[in-house]
Protein backbone atom coordinates (compact mmCIF):
# COMPACT_ATOMS: atom_id res chain seq x y z
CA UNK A 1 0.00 0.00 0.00
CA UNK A 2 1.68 3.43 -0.79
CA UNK A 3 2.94 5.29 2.01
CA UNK A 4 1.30 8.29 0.51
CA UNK A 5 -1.80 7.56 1.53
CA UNK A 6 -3.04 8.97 4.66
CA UNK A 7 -4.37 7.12 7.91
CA UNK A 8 -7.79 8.74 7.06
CA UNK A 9 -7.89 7.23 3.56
CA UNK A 10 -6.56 3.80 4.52
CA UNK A 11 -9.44 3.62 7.46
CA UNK A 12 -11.97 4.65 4.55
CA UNK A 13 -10.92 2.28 2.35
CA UNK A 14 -10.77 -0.95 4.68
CA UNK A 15 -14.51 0.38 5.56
CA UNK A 16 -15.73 0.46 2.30
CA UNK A 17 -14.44 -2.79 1.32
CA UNK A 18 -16.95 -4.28 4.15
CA UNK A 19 -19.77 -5.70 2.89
CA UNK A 20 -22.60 -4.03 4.51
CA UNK A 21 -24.53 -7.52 5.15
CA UNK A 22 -21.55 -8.32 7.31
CA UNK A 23 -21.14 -4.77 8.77
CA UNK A 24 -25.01 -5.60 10.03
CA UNK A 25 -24.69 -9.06 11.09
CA UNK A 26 -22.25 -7.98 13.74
CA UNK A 27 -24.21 -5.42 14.97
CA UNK A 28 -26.71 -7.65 15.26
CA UNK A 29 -24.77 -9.52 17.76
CA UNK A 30 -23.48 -6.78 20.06
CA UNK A 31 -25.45 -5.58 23.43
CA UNK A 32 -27.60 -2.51 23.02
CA UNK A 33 -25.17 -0.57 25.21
CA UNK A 34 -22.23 -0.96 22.09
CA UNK A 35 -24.31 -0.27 19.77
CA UNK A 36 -25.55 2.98 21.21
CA UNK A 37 -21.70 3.53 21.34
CA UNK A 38 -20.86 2.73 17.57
CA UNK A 39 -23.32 5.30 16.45
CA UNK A 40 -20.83 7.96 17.65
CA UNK A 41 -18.11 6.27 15.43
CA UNK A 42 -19.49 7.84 12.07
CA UNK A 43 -22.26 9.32 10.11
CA UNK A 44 -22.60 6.04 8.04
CA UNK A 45 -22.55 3.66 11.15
CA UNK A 46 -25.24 5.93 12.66
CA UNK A 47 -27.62 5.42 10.10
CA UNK A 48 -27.20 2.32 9.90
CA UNK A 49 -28.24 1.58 13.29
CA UNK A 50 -30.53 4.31 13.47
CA UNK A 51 -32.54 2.94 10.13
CA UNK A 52 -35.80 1.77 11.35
CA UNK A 53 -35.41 -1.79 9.62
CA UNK A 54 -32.07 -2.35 11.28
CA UNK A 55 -34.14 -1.87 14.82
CA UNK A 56 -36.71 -4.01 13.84
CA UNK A 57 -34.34 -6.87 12.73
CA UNK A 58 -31.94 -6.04 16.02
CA UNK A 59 -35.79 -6.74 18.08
CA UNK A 60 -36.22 -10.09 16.12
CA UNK A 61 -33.04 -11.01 16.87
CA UNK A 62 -32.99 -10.24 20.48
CA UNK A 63 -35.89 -12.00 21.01
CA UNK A 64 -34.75 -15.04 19.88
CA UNK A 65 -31.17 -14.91 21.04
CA UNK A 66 -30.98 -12.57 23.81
CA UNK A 67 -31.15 -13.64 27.59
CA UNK A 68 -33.91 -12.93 28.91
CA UNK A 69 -34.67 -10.69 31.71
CA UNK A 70 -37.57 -10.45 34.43
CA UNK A 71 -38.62 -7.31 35.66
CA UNK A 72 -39.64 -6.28 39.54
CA UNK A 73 -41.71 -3.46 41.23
CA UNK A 74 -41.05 -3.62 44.73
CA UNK A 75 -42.47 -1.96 47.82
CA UNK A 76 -39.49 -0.17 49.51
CA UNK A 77 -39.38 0.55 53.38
CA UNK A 78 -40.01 4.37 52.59
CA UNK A 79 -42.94 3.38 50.60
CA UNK A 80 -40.71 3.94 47.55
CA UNK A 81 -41.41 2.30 44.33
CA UNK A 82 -38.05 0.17 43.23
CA UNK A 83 -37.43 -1.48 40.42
CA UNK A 84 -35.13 -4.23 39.17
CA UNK A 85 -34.15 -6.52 36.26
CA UNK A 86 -32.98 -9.87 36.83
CA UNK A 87 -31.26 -12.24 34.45
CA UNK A 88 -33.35 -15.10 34.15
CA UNK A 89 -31.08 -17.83 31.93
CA UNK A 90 -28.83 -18.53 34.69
CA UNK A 91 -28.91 -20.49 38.05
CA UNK A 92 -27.80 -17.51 40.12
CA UNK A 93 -30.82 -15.56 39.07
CA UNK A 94 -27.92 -12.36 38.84
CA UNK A 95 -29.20 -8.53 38.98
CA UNK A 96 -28.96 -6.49 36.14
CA UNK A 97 -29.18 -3.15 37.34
CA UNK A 98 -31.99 -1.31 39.11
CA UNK A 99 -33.97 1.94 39.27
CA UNK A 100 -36.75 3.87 40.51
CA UNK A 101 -39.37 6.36 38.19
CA UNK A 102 -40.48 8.31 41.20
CA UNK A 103 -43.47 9.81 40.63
CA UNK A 104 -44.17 7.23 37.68
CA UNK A 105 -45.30 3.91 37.81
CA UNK A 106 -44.60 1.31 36.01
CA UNK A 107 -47.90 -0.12 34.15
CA UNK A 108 -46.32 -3.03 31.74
CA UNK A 109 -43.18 -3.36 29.20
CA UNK A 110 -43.21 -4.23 25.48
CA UNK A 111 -40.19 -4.90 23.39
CA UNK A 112 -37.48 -3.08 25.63
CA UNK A 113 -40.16 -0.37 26.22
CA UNK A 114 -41.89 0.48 29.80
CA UNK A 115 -44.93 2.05 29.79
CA UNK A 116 -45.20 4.77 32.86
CA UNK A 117 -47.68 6.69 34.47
CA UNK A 118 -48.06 9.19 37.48
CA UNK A 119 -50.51 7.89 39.91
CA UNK A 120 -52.09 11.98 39.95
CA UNK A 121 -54.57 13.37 38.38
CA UNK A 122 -52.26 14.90 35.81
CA UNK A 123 -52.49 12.12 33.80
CA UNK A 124 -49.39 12.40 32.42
CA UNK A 125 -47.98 9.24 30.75
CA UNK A 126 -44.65 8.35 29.33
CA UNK A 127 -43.22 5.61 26.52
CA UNK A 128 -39.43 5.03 27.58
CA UNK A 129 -36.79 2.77 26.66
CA UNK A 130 -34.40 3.07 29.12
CA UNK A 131 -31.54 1.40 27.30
CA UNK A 132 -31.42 4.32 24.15
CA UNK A 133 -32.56 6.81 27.10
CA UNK A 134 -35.28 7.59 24.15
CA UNK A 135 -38.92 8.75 25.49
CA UNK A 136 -42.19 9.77 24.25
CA UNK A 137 -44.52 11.92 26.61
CA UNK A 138 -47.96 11.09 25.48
CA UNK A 139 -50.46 14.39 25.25
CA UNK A 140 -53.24 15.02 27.30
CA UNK A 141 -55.84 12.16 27.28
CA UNK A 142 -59.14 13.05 25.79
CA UNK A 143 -60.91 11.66 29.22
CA UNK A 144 -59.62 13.04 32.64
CA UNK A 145 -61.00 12.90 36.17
CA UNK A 146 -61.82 16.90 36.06
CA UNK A 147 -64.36 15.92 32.61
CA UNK A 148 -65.57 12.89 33.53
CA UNK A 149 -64.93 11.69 37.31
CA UNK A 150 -64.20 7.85 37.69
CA UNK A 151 -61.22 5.82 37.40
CA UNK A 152 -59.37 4.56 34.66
CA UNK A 153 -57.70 1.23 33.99
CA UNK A 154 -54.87 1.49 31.10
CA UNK A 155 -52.76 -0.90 28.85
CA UNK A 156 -49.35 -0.96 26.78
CA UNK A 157 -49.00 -3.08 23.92
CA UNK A 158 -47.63 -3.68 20.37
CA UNK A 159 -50.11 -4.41 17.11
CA UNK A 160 -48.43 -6.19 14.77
CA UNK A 161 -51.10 -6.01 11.98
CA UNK A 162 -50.00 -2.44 11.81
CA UNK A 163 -46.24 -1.83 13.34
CA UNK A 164 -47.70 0.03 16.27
CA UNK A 165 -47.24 0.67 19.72
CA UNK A 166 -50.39 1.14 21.46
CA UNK A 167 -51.38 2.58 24.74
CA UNK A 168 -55.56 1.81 25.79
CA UNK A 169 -57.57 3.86 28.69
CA UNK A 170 -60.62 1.89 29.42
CA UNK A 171 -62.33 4.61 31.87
CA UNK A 172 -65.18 3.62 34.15
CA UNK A 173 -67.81 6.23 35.63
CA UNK A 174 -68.29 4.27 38.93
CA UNK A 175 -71.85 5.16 39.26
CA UNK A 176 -73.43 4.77 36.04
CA UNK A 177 -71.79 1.49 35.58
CA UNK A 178 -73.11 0.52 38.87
CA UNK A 179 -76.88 0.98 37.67
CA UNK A 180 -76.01 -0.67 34.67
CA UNK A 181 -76.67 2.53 32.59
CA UNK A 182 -73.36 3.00 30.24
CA UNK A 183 -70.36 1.52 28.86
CA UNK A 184 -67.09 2.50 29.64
CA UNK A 185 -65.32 5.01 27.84
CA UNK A 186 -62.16 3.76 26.16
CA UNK A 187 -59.24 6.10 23.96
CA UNK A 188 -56.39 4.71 21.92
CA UNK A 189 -53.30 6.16 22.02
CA UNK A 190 -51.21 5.05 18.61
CA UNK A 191 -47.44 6.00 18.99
CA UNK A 192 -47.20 6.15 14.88
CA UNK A 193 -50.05 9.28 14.89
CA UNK A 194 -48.49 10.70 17.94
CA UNK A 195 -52.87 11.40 19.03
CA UNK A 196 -55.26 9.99 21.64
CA UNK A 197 -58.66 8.81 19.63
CA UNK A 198 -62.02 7.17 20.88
CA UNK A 199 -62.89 3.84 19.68
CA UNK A 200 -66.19 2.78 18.22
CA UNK A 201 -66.25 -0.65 19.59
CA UNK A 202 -68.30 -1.17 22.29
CA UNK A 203 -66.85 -2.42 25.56
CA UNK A 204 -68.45 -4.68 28.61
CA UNK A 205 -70.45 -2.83 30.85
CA UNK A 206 -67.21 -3.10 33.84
CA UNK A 207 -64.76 -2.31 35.53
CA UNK A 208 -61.04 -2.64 35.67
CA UNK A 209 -58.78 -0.38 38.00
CA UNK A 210 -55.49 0.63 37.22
CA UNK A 211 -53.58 -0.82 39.99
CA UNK A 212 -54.74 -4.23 38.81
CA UNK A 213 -52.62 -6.62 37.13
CA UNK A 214 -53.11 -7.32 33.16
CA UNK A 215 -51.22 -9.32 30.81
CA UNK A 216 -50.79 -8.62 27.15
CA UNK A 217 -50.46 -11.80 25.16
CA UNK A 218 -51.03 -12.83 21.45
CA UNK A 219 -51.55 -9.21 20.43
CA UNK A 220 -54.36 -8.29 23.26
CA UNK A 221 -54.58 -6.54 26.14
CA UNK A 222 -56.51 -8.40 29.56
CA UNK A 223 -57.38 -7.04 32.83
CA UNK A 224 -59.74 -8.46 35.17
CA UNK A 225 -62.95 -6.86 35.22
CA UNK A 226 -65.85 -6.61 37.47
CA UNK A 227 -69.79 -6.50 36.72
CA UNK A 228 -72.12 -5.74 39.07
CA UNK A 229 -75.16 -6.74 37.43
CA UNK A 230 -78.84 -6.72 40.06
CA UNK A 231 -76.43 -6.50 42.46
CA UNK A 232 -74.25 -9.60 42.08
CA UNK A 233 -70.79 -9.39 41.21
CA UNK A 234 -69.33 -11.47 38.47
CA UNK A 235 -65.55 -11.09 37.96
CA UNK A 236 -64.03 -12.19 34.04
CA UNK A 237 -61.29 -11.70 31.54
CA UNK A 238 -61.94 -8.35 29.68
CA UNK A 239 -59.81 -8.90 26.17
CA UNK A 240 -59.07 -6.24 23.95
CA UNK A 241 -57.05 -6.87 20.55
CA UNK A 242 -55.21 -3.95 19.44
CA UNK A 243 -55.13 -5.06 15.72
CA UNK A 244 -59.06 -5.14 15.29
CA UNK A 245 -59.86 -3.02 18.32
CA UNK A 246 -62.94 -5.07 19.83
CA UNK A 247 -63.47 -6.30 23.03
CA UNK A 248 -63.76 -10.02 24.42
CA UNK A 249 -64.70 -11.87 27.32
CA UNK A 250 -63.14 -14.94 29.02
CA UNK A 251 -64.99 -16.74 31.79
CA UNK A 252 -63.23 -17.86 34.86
CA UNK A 253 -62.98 -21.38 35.96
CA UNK A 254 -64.70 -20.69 39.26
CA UNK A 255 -66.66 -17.38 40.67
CA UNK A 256 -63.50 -15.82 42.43
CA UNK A 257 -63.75 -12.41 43.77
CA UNK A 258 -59.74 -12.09 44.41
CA UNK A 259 -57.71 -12.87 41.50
CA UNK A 260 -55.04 -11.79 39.57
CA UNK A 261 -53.90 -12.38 36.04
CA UNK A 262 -50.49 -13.35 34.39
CA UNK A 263 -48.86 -13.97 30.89
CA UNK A 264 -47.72 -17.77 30.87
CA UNK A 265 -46.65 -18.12 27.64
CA UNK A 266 -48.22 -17.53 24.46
CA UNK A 267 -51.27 -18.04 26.93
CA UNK A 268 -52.67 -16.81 30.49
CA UNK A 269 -52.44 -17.83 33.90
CA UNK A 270 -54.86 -16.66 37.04
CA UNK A 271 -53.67 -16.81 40.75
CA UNK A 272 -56.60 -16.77 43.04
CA UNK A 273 -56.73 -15.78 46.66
CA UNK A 274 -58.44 -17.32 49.59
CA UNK A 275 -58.56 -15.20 52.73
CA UNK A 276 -60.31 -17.51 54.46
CA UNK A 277 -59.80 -20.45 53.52
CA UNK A 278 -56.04 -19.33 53.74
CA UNK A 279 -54.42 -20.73 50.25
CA UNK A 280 -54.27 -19.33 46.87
CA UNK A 281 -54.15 -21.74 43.38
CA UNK A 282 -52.21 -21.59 40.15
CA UNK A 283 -54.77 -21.79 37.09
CA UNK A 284 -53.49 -22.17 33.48
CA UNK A 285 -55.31 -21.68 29.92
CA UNK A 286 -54.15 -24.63 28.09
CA UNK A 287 -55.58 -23.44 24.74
CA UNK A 288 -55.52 -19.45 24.64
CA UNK A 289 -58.86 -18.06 24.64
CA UNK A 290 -60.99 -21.40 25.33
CA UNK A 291 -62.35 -20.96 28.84
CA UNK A 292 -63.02 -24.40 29.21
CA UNK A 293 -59.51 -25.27 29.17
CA UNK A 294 -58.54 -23.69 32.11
CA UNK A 295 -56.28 -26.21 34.71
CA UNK A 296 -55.25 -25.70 38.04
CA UNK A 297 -51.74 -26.81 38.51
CA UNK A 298 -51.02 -26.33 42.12
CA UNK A 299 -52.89 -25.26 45.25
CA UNK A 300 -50.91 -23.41 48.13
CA UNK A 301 -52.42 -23.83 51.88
CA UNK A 302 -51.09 -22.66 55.21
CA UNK A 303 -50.09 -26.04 56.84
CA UNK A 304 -46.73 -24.87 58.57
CA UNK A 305 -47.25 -21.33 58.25
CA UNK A 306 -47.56 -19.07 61.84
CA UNK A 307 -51.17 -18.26 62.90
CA UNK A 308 -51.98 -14.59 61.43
CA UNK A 309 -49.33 -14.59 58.49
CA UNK A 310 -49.96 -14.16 55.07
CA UNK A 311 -49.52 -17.17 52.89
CA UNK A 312 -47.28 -17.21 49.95
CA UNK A 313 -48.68 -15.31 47.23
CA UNK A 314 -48.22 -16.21 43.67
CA UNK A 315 -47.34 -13.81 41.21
CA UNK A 316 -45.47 -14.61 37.87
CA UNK A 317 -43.30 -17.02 36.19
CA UNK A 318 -39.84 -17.72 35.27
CA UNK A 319 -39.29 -18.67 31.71
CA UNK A 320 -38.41 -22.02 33.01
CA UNK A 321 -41.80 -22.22 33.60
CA UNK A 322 -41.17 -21.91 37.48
CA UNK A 323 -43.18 -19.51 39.66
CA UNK A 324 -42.55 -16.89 41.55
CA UNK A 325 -43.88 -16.62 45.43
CA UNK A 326 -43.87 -13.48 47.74
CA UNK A 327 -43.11 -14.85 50.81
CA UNK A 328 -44.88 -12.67 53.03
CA UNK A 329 -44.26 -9.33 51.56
CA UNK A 330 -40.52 -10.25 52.62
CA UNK A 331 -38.59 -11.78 49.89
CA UNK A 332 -39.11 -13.79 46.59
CA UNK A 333 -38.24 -17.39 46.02
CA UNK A 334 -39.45 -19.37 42.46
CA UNK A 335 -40.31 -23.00 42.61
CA UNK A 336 -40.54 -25.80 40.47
CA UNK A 337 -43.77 -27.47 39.61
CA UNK A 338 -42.29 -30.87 38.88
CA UNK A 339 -40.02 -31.17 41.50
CA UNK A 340 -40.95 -28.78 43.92
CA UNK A 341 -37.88 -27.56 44.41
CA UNK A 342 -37.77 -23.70 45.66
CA UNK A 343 -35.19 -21.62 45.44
CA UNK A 344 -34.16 -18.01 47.24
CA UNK A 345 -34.28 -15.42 44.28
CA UNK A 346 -32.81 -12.98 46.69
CA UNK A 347 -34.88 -10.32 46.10
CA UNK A 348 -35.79 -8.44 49.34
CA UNK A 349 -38.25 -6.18 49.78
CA UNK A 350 -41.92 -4.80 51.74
CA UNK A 351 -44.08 -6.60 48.78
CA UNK A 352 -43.88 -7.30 45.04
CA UNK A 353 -46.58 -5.72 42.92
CA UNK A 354 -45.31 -6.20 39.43
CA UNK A 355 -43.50 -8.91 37.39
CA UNK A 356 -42.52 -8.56 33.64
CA UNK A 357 -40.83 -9.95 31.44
CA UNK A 358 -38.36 -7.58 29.80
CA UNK A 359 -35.82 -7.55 26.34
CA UNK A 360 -33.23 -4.82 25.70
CA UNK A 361 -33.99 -3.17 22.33
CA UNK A 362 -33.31 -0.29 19.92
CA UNK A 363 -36.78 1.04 19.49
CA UNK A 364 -37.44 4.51 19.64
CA UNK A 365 -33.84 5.28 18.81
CA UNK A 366 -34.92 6.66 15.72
CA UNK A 367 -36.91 9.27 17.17
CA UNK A 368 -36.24 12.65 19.27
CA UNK A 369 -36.69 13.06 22.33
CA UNK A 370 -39.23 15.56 22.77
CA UNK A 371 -37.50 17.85 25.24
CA UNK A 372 -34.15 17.85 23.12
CA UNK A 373 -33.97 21.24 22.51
CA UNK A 374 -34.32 22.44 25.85
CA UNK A 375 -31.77 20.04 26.99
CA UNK A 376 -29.24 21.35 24.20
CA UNK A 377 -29.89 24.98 25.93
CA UNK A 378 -27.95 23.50 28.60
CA UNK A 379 -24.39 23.94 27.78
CA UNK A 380 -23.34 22.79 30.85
CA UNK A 381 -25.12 19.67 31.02
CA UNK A 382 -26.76 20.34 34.66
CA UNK A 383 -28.96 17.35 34.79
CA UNK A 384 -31.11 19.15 37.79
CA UNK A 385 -33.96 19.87 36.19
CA UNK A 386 -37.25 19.82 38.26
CA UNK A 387 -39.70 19.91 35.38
CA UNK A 388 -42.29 17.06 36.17
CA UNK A 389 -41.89 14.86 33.11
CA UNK A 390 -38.21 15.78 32.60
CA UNK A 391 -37.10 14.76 36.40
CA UNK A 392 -37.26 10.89 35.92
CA UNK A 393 -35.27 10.99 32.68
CA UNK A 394 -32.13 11.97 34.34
CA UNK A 395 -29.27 9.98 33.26
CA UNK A 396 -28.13 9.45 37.05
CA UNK A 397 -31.61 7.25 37.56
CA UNK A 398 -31.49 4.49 35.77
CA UNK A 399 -28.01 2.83 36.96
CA UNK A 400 -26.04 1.43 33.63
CA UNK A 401 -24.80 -1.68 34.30
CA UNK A 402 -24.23 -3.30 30.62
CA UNK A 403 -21.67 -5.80 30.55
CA UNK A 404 -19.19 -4.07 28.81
CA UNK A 405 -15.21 -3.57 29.30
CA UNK A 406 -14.29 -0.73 27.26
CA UNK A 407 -10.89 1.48 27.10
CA UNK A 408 -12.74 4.70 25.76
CA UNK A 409 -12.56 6.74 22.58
CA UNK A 410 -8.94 8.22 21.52
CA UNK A 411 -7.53 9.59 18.03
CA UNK A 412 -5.71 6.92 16.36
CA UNK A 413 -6.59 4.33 18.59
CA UNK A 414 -8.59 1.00 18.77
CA UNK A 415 -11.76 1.09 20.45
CA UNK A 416 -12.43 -2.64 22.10
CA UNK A 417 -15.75 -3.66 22.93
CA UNK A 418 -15.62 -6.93 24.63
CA UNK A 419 -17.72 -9.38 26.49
CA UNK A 420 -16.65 -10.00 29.62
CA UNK A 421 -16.37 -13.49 31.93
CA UNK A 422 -18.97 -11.84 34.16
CA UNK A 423 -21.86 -12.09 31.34
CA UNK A 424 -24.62 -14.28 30.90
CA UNK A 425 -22.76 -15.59 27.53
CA UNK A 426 -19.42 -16.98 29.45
CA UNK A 427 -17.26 -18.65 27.04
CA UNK A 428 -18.48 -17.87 23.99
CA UNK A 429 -17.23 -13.90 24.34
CA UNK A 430 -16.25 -12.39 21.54
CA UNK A 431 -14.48 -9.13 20.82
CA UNK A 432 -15.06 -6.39 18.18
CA UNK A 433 -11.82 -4.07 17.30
CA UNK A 434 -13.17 -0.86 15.82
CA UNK A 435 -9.73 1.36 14.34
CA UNK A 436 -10.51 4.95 14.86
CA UNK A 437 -9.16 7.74 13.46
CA UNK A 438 -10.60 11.24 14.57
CA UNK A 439 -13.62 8.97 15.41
CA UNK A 440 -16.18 11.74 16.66
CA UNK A 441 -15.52 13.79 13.43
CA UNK A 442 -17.04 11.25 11.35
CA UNK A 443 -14.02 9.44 9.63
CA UNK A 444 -14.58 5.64 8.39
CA UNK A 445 -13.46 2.97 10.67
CA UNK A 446 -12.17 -0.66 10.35
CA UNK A 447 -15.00 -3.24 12.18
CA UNK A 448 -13.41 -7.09 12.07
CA UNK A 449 -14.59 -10.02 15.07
CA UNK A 450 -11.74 -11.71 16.81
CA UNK A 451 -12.28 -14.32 18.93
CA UNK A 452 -15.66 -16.12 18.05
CA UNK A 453 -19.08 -14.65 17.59
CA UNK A 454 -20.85 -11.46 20.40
């Protein structure tokens, strides 16, 4: 190669020489956190990542190959919402990282997105992904407390049919469903249209509340709801799809009063409570959508338990197909329904209220955040903002912990990304050498895999 040519040039040429196929299919492979870190590399890497089918294929892929993680809302001591991901592939059960949305809650994750809303009556609702720090503040709801009164029940999903992300108010006017004189009202929120809308289809004459679980499985949204019909109660599965927009109803195996809901699967799972009778059962939809297939799998009593205490409570699954008890509001343990083995999760806590599974993704990196341009105002980078929707998005919140060992960004040197023995994917690491030259001005780079495959 002539000595003539310059660093820059020979970078540019070893770059272009790349087919992009391959230039993609490692991408593919690395963690979220280095590819968020290759965009910065140069103008033609960033757009690569950044195109939207690149982020759909990186979703496919993660979904099939990545490790899965669970996600927990606990109860903290200070009354504190806290919030943690797990890994869920491994025997140790290892934490991911942790952090809190204070004064958000979390209402349900989709494809590396979480779904958050303040428990005021600001109704003021975000769509975050916390791994791009990307985030979406919805606009006001067409329905409020001030217009209408009542509560509200909500729901965060993704419609394939149409490539949408999908956020459902089903909003209940407590007295007029009561008498049995109106439907709820219920608004779509489409993250494509960027606008709340009210649906024709007419929903169940119910009532869901917001702190309830729900489960979002096979491209539908279910709560349980509550009719009150001459006075009786009758508690069911209220289904909505979010590619045809209807509603559906799914009986329940038995006339509970407290139960909860769960994904299992591609299908749905219902833990109901006994106060009384002091025990709570596992019951599984073996075909999605029949009702007469649901099967209880387990029943939990109090023999051995102290006089007073609560009994374990049921409330999600491992992808094992284990589930997950909260053992007296204390700490978590998962057990197995074959061999009954149980297992200490460590996971302490003063009650767990949510469990999710979650998958690191790219969506939404494609899109501005909406408050960008304030935040450029700030030369200085002060990250103590007090705006209401702007506190929780401080970088300093959500506690980075990819596994990543990295020796930084320098002119004219390699930038090494590599797995590390501490990852879920132990002995299969791989490393990816990036040569940089003047990296952040935009100058081609040289991508090869050493190693084995990320």
């Amino acid at each position: 190669m002539s000595d003539s040519l310059s660093s820059e040039e020979v970078s540019k040429s070893m770059w272009d020489s790349l087919p992009p196929e391959i230039v993609t299919d490692v991408f593919l492979r690395l963690p979220v956190k280095s590819i968020i870190t290759c965009t910065c590399v140069s103008k033609t890497w960033k757009y690569l990542i950044q195109n939207p089918t690149f982020i759909s294929n990186h979703l496919h892929h993660s979904n099939n190959n990545n490790h899965p993680l669970l996600l927990f809302g606990l109860n903290e001591e200070n009354a504190k919402e806290q919030y943690v991901l797990h890994f869920d592939d491994n025997q140790d059960f290892n934490e991911y990282t942790r952090f809190d949305c204070d004064p958000f809650r979390v209402v349900g994750t989709c494809n590396g997105l979480i779904f958050l809303a303040d428990d005021s009556y600001r109704h003021c609702y975000i769509i975050y992904n916390p791994r791009v720090r990307k985030f979406v503040k919805l606009p006001k709801p067409n329905i409020s407390f001030s217009s209408h009164g009542g509560y509200n029940a909500s729901g965060f999903g993704f419609d394939s049919k149409t490539n949408d992300y999908k956020v459902v108010r089903f909003v209940t006017l407590e007295q007029k469903v009561q008498k049995g004189k109106s439907p709820p009202e219920v608004e779509v929120y489409s993250l494509s249209t960027g606008k709340w809308r009210m649906i024709t289809a007419l929903p169940p004459i119910a009532f869901a509340r917001d702190r309830d679980s729900r489960a979002f499985v096979n491209g539908a949204l279910h709560w349980v709801a509550l009719r009150e019909p001459r006075n009786e109660r009758l508690v069911f599965v209220m289904v909505f799809d979010l590619g045809e927009e209807v509603f559906r109803e799914i009986a329940l195996p038995e006339p509970w009063m407290s139960v909860s809901i769960s994904a299992y699967g591609n299908s749905l799972a219902l833990f109901q409570f006994s106060i009384h009778c002091l025990r709570s059962s596992i019951w599984v939809m073996k075909d999605y959508a029949d009702a007469s297939s649901w099967t209880k799998i387990i029943t939990l009593s109090d023999e051995g338990l102290i006089e007073g205490i609560p009994i374990p409570r049921p409330i999600g699954f491992r992808k094992s197909g284990e589930f997950i008890l909260d053992m007296y509001g204390e700490y978590l343990v998962s057990r197995d329904l074959e061999t009954q083995e149980i297992k200490d999760l460590r996971i302490r806590g003063y009650g767990c209220y949510l469990v999710d599974s979650y998958v690191e993704s790219l969506v939404l990196l494609d899109k501005p955040n909406q408050l960008r341009k304030r935040q450029k105002r700030k030369r200085n980078n002060d990250r103590q903002d007090t705006s209401y929707c702007q506190a929780y998005f401080d970088e300093n919140r959500f506690v980075d912990q990819c596994y990543i060992r990295s020796t930084g960004f320098s002119q004219d040197a390699k930038h090494r990304i590599a797995l590390g023995p501490n990852t879920p994917n132990s002995g299969k690491a791989a490393t990816l050498e990036v040569g940089i030259h003047k990296a952040f001005s935009g100058t081609a780079l040289i991508l090869f895999l050493r190693n084995g495959v990320a």
